[in-house]
N, C-alpha and C. Protein backbone atom coordinates (compact mmCIF):
# COMPACT_ATOMS: atom_id res chain seq x y z
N UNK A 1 -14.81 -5.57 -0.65
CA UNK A 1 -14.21 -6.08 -1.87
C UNK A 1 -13.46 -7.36 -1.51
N UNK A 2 -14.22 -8.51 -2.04
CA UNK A 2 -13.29 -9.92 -2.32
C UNK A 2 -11.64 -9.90 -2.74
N UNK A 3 -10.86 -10.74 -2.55
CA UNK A 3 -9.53 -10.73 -2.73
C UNK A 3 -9.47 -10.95 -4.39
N UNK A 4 -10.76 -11.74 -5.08
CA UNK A 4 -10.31 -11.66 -6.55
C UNK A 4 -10.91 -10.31 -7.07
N UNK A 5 -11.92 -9.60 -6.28
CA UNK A 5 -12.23 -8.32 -7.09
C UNK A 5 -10.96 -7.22 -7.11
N UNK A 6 -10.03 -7.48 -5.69
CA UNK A 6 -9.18 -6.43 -5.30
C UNK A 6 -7.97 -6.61 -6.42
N UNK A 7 -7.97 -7.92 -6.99
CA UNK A 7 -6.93 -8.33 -7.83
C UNK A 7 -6.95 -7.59 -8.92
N UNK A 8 -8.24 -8.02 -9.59
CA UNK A 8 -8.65 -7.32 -11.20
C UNK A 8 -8.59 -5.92 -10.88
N UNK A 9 -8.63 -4.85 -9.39
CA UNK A 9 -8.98 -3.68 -9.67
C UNK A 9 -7.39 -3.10 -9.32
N UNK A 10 -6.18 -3.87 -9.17
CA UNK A 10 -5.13 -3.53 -8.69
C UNK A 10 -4.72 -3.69 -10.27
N UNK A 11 -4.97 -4.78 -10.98
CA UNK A 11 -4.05 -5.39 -12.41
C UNK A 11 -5.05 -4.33 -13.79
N UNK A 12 -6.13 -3.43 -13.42
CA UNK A 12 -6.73 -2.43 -13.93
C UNK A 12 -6.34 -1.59 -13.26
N UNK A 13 -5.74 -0.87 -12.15
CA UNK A 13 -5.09 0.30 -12.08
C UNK A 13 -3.86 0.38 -12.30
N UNK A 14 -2.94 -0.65 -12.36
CA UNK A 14 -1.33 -0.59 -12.77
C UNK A 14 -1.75 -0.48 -14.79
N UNK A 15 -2.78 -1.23 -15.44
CA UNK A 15 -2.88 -0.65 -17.16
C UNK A 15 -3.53 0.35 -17.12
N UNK A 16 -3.93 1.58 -16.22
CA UNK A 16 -4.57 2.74 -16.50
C UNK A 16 -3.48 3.56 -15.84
N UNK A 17 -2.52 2.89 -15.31
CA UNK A 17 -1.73 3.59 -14.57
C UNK A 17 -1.93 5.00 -13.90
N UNK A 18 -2.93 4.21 -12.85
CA UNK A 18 -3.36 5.39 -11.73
C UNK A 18 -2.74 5.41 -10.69
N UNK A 19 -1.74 6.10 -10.26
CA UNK A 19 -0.92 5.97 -9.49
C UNK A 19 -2.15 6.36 -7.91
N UNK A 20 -2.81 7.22 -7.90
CA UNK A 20 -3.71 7.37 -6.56
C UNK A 20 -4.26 6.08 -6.87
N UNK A 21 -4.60 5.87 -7.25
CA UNK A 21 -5.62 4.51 -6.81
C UNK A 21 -4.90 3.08 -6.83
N UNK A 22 -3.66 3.00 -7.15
CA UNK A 22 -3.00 2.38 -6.61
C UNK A 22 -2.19 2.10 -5.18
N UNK A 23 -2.28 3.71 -4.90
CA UNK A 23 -1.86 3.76 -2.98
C UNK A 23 -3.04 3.27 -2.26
N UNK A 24 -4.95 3.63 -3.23
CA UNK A 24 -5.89 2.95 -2.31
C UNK A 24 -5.62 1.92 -2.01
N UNK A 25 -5.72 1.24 -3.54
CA UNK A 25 -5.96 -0.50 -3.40
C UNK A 25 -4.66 -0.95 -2.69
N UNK A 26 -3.38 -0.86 -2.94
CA UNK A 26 -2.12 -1.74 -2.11
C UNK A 26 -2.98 -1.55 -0.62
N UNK A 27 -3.28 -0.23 0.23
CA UNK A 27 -3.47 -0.28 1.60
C UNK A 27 -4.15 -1.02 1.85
N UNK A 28 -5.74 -0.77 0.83
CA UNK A 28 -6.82 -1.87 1.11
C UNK A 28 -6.32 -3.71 1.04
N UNK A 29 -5.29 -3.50 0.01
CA UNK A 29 -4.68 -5.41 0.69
C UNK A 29 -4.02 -5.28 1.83
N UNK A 30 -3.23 -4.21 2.07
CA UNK A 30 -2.21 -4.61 3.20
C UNK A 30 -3.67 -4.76 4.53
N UNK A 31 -4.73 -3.91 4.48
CA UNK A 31 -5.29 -3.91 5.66
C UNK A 31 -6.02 -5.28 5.80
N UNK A 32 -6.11 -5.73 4.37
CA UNK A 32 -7.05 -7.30 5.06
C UNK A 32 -6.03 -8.31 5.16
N UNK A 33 -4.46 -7.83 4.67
CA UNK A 33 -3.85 -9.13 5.30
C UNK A 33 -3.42 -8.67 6.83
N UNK A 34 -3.30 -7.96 7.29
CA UNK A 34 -3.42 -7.07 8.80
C UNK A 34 -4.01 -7.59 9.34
N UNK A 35 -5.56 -7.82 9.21
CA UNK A 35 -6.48 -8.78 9.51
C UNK A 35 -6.28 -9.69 9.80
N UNK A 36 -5.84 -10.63 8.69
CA UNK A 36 -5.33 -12.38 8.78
C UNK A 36 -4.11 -12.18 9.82
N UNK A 37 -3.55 -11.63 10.19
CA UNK A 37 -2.51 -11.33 10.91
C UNK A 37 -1.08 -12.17 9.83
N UNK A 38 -1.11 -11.71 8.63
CA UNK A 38 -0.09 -12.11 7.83
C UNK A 38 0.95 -10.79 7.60
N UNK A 39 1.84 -10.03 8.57
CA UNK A 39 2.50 -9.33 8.36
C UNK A 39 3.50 -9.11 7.28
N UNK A 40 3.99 -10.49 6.66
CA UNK A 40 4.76 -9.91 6.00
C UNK A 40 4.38 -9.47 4.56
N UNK A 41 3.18 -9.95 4.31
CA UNK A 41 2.25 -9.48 3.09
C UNK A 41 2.27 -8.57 3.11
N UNK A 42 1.41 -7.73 4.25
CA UNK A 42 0.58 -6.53 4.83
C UNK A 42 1.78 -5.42 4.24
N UNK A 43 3.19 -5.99 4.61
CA UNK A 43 4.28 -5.23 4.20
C UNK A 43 4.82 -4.68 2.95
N UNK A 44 4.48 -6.00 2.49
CA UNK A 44 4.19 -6.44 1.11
C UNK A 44 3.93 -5.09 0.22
N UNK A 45 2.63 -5.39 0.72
CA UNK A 45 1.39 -3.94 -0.04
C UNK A 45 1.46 -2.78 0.36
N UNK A 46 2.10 -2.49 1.72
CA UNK A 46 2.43 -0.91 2.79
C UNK A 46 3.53 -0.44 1.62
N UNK A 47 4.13 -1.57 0.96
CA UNK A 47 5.34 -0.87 0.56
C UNK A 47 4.92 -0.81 -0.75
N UNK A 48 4.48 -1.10 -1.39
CA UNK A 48 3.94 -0.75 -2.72
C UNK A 48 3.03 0.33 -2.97
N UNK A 49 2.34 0.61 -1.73
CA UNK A 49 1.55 1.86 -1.50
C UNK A 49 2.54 2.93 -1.31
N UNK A 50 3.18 2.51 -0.19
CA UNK A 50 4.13 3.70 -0.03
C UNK A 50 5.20 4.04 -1.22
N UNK A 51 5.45 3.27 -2.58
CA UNK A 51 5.99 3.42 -3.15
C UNK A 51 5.40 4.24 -4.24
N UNK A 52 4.12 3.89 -4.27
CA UNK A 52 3.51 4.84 -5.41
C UNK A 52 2.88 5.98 -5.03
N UNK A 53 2.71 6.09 -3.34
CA UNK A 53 2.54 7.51 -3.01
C UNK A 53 3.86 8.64 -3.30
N UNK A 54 5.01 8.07 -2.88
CA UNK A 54 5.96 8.73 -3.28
C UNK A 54 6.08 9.69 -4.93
N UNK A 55 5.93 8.48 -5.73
CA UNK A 55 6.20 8.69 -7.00
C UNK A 55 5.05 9.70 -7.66
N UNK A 56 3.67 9.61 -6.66
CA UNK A 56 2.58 10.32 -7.41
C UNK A 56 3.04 11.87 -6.18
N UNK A 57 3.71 11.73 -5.04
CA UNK A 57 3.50 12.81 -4.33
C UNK A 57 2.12 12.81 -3.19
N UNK A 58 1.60 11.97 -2.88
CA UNK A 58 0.29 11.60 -2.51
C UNK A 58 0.82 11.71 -0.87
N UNK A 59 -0.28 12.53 -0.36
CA UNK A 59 0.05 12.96 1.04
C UNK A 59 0.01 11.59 2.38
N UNK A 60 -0.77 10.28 1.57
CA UNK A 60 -0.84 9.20 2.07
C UNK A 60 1.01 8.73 2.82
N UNK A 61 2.01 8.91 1.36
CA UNK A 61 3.15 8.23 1.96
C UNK A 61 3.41 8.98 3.38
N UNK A 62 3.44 9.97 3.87
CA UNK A 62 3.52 9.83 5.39
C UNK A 62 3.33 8.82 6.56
N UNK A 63 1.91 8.59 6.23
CA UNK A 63 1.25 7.66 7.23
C UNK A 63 2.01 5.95 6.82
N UNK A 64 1.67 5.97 5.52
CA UNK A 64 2.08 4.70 5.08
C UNK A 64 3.93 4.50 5.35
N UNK A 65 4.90 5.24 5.47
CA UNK A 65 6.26 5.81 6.25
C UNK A 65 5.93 5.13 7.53
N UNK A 66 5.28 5.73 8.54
CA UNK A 66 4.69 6.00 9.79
C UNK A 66 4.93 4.13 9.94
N UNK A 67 3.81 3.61 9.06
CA UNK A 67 3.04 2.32 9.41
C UNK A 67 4.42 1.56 9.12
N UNK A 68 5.21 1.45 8.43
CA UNK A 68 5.92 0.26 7.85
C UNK A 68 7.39 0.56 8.99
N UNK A 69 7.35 1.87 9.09
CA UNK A 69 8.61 2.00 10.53
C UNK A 69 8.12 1.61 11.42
N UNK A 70 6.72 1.31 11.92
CA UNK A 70 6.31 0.99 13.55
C UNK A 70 6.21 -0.83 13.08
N UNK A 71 6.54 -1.50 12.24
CA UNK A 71 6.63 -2.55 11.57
C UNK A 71 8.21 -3.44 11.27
N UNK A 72 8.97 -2.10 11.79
CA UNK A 72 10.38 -2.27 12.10
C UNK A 72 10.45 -2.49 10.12
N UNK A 73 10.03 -2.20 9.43
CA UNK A 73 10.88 -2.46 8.18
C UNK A 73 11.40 -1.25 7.43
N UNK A 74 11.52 0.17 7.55
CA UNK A 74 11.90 0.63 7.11
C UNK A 74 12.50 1.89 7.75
N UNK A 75 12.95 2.83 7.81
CA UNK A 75 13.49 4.15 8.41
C UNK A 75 12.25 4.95 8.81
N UNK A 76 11.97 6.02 9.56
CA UNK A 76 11.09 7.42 9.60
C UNK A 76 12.00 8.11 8.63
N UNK A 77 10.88 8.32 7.56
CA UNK A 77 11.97 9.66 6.56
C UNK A 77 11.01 10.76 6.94
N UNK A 78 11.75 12.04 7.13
CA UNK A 78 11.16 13.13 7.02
C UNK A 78 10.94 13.48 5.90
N UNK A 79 9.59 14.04 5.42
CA UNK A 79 8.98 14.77 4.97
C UNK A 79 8.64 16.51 4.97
């Protein structure tokens, strides 16, 4: 998925308000700016994922926790 397809399918899951498929798509940006080696994007989107895993309960926010503490930006919260 192109960066303008990932757009329309991020700005169509925030008006269908799918909270799972919003933890997909944020990871799927954070991982291609990971790629570009643009960290603070990557963070960007880790945390928007991890924010809507929270809110949906989605077993993802662990890992996405995991990723953004080994990134030095946020705490290890237990779960």
């Amino acid at each position: 998925m192109n960066r303008d397809e990932l757009n329309r399918a991020l700005l169509g899951a925030h008006a269908r308000e799918e909270q799972i498929e919003l933890v997909r798509l944020y990871t799927l940006a954070a991982e291609e700016r990971e790629r570009a080696r643009d960290t603070d994007a990557a963070c960007f989107y880790l945390t928007h994922a991890f924010v809507f895993a929270l809110e949906c309960g989605a077993p993802e926010a662990i890992e996405l926790n995991q990723r953004l503490a080994d990134l030095g930006r946020i705490h290890r919260l237990a779960f």
